[in-house]
Every structure is written in structure tokens, then in C-alpha cells.
C-alpha atoms as a PDB file:
ATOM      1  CA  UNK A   1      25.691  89.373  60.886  1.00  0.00           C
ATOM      2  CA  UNK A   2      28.864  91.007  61.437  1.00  0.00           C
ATOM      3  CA  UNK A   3      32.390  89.070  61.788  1.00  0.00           C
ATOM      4  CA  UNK A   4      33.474  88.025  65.463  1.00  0.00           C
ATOM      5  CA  UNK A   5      36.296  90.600  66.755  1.00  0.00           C
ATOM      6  CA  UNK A   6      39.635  88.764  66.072  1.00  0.00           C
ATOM      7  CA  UNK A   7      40.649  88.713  69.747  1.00  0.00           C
ATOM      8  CA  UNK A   8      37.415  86.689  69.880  1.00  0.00           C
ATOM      9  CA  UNK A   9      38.283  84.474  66.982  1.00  0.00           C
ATOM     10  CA  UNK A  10      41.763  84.266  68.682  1.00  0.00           C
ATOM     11  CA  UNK A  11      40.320  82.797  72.236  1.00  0.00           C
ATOM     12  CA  UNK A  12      38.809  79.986  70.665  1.00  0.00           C
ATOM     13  CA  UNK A  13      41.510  79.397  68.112  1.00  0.00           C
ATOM     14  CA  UNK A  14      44.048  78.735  70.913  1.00  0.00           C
ATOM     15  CA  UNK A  15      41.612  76.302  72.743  1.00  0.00           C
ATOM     16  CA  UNK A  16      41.985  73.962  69.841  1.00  0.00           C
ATOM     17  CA  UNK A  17      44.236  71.965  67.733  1.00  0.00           C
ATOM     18  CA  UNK A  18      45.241  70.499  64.422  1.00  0.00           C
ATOM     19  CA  UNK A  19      41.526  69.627  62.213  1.00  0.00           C
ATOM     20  CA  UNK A  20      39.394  71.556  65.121  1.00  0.00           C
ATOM     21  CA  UNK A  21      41.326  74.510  63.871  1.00  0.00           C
ATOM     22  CA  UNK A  22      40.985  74.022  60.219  1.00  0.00           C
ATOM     23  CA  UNK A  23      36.817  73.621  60.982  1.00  0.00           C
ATOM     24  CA  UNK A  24      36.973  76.807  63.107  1.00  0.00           C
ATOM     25  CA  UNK A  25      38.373  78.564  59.826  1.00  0.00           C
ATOM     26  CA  UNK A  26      36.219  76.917  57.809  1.00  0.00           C
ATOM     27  CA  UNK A  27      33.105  77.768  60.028  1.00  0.00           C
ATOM     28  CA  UNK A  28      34.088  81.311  59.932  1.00  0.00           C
ATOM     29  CA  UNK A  29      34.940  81.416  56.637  1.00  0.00           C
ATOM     30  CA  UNK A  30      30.669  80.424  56.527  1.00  0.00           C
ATOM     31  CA  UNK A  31      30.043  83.650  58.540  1.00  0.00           C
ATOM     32  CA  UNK A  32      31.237  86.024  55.231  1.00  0.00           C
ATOM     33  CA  UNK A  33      27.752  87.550  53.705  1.00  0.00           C
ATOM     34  CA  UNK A  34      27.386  86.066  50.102  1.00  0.00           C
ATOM     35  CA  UNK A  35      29.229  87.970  47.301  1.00  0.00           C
ATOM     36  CA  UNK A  36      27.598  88.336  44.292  1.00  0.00           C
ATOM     37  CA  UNK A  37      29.070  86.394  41.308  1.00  0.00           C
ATOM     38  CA  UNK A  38      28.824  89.461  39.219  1.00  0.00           C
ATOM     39  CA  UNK A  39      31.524  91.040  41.501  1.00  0.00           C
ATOM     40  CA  UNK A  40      33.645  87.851  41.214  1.00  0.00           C
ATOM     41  CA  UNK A  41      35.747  89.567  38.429  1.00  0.00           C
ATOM     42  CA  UNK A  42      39.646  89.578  37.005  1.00  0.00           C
ATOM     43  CA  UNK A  43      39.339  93.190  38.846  1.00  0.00           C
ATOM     44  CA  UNK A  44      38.616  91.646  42.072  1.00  0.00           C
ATOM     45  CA  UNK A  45      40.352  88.669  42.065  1.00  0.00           C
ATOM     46  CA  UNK A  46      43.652  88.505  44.396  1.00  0.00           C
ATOM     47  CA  UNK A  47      46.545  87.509  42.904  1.00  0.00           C
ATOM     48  CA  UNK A  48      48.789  84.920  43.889  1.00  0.00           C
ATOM     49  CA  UNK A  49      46.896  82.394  45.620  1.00  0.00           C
ATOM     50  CA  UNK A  50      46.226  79.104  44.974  1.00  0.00           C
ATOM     51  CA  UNK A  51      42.853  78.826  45.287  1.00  0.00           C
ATOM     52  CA  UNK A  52      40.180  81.764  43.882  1.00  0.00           C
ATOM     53  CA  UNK A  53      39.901  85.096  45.786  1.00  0.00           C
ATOM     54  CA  UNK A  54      37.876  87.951  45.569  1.00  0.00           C
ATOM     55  CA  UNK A  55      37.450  90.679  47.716  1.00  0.00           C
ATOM     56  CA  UNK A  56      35.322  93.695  46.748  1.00  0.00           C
ATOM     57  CA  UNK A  57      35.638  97.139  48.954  1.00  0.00           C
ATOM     58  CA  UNK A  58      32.536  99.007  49.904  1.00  0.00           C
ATOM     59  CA  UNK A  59      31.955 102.466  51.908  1.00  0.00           C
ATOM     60  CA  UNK A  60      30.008 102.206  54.457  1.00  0.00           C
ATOM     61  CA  UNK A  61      28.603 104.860  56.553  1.00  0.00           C
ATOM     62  CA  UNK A  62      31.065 107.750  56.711  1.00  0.00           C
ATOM     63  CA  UNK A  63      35.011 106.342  55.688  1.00  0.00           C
ATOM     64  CA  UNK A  64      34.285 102.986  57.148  1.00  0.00           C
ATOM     65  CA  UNK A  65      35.280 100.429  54.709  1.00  0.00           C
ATOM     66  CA  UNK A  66      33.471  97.215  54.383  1.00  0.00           C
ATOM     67  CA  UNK A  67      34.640  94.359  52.694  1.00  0.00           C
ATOM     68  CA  UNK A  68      32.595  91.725  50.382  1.00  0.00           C
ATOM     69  CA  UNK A  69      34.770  88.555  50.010  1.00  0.00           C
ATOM     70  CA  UNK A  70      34.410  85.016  48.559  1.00  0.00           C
ATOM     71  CA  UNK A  71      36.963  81.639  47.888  1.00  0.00           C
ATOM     72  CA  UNK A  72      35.942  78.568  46.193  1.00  0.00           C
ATOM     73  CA  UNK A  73      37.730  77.119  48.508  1.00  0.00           C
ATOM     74  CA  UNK A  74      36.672  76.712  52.217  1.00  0.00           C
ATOM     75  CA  UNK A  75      39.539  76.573  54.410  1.00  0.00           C
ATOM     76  CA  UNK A  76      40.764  79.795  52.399  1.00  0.00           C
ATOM     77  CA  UNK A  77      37.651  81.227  52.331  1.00  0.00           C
ATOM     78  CA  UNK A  78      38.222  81.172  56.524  1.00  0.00           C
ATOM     79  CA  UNK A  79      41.619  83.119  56.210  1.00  0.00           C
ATOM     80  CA  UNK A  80      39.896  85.464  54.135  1.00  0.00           C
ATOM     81  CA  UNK A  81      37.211  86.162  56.896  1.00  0.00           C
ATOM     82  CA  UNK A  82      39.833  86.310  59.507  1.00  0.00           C
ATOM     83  CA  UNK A  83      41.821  88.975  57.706  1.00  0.00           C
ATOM     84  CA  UNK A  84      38.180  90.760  57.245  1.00  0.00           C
ATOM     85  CA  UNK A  85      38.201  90.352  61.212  1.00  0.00           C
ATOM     86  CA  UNK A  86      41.197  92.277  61.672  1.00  0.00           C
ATOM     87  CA  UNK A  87      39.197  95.410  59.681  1.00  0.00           C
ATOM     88  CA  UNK A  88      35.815  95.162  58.738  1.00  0.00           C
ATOM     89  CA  UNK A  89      33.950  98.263  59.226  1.00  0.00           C
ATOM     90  CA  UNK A  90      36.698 100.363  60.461  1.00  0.00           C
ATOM     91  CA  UNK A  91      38.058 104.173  58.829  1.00  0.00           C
ATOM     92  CA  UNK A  92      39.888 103.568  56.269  1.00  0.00           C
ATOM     93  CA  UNK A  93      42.759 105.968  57.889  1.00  0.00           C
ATOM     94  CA  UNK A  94      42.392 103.474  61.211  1.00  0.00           C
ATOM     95  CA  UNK A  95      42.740 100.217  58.339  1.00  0.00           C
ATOM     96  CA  UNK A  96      45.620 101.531  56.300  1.00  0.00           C
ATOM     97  CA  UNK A  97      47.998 101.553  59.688  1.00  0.00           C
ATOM     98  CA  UNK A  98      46.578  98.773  61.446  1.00  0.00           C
ATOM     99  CA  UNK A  99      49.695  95.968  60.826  1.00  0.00           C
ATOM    100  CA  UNK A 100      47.297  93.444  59.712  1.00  0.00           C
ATOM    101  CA  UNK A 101      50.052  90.976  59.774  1.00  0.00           C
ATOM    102  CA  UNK A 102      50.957  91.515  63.435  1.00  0.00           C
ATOM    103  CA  UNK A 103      47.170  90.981  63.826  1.00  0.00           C
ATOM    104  CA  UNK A 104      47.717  87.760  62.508  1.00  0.00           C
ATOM    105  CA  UNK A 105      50.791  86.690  64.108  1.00  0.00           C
ATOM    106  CA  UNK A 106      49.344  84.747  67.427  1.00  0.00           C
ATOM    107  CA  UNK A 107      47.402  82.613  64.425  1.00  0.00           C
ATOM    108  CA  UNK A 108      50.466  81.280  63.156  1.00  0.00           C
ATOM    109  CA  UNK A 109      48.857  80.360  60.371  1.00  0.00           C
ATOM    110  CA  UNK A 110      52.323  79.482  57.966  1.00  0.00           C
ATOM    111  CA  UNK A 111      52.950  76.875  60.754  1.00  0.00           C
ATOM    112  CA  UNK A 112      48.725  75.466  60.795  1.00  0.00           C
ATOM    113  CA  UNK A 113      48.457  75.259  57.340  1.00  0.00           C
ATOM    114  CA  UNK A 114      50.079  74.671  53.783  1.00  0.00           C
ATOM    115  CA  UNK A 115      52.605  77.224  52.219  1.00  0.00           C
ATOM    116  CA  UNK A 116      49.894  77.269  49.023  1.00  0.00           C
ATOM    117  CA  UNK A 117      47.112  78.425  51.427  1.00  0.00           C
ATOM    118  CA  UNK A 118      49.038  81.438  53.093  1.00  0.00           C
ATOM    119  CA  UNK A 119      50.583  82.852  49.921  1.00  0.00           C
ATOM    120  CA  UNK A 120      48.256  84.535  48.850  1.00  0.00           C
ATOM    121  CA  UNK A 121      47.878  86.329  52.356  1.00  0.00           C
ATOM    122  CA  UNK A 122      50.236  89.110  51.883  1.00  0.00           C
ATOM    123  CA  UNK A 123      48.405  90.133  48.427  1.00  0.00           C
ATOM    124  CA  UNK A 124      45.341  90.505  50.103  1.00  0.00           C
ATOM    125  CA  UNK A 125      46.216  92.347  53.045  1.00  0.00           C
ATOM    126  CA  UNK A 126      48.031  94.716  50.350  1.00  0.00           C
ATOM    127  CA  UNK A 127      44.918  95.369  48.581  1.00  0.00           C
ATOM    128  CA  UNK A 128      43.110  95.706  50.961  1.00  0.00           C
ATOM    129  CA  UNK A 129      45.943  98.360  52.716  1.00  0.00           C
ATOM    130  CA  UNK A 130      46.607 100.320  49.576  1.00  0.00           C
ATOM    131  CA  UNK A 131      42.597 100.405  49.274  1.00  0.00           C
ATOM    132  CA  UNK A 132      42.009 102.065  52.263  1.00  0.00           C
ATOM    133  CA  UNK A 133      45.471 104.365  51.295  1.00  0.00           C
ATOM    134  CA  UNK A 134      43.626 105.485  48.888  1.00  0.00           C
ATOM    135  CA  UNK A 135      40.227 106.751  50.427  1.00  0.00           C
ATOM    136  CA  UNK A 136      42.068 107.673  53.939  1.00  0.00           C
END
């Protein structure tokens, strides 16, 4: 089942507050297809956060890009499916200038949650940019 569409993700988001929003990550973060442990490698693994992250890029029909992503940690493992949001499925061309970041702005998600949780963030969206660089 795919990912809601961010704007989607973003209605509901505003509707709540405080733990609701941490469940709503976490509950998303629930919606990411399984990764298999034998992609759960040093080569996948995003560096810089505080929990475990992997995220694995796929083709998909044509120069769509689809992502396979896990955490070991829940409320992570929801940032990781709302950054997924922002450009699951997409052309990699379309992905490499989407500002993923301005995506992710009306989350404020350095003001919801812990400076350990977001810092990894920025390495993720660069993989995944400079991935999709590279097969635009």
C-alpha cells in the first residue's frame, strides 16, 4: 500500500498536538513495506542519526525511484516515511529538485521533537537527493 501524499499527512498532522503527533508518526512510520534485513547493511545505513537507518533505492517502472526504508526505532522510523512521502515513486529528475526540506517545513519537526531525532534528517534527504542525481 502506497504512502499517503504529504499534503495528506500534513492535514491531519495540524489537527493534532503534542503525543497525538508523535503516534501519527509512529503510525505512519507502520505504513513503510518491510525491508529485508539482508538490505539492512553499513552500505545502506544513514549516517548521523541516533537511532538505526536504512534506506535502500529501487527503480521502479521507467526513472521512478522507490524507496525501501527501515529504523529500529519507531518514532524515527515515522520521519523516515514522511520524507518517503515527499518522493516515493516519483522521476528521479522530478526528486533531485524537489526541496525536500521546504516539503517538510509546515511539520516543524526540530520544534515537535528532540534535536537527536531530526539530525539525522538532512543525511537522508542527501542520499536520497544525490541518489536520484545520479540516475536523473
Amino acid at each position: 500500500m502506497p504512502l499517503p501524499a504529504l499534503a495528506a499527512i500534513l492535514d491531519d498532522y495540524e489537527l493534532l498536538d503534542g503525543e497525538e503527533r508523535y503516534r501519527l508518526l509512529i503510525d505512519l512510520g507502520r505504513e513503510l513495506e518491510p525491508m529485508p534485513d539482508a538490505l539492512k547493511t553499513d552500505a545502506t545505513k544513514v549516517r548521523g542519526c541516533s537511532a538505526s537507518v536504512w534506506v535502500y533505492p529501487t527503480q521502479a517502472e521507467g526513472d521512478r525511484l522507490h524507496f525501501l526504508a527501515d529504523s529500529n526505532a519507531a518514532i524515527t522510523k515515522g520521519i523516515v516515511a514522511l520524507v518517503l512521502s515527499a518522493v516515493q515513486d516519483r522521476p528521479a529528475a522530478e526528486i533531485a529538485a524537489t526541496d525536500i526540506v521546504a516539503a517538510l517545513d509546515p511539520f516543524d519537526l526540530s520544534r515537535q521533537l528532540s534535536s537527536n531525532r531530526t539530525q539525522g534528517i538532512p543525511n537522508m534527504i542527501a542520499l536520497i537527493q544525490d541518489t536520484a542525481k545520479r540516475l536523473a
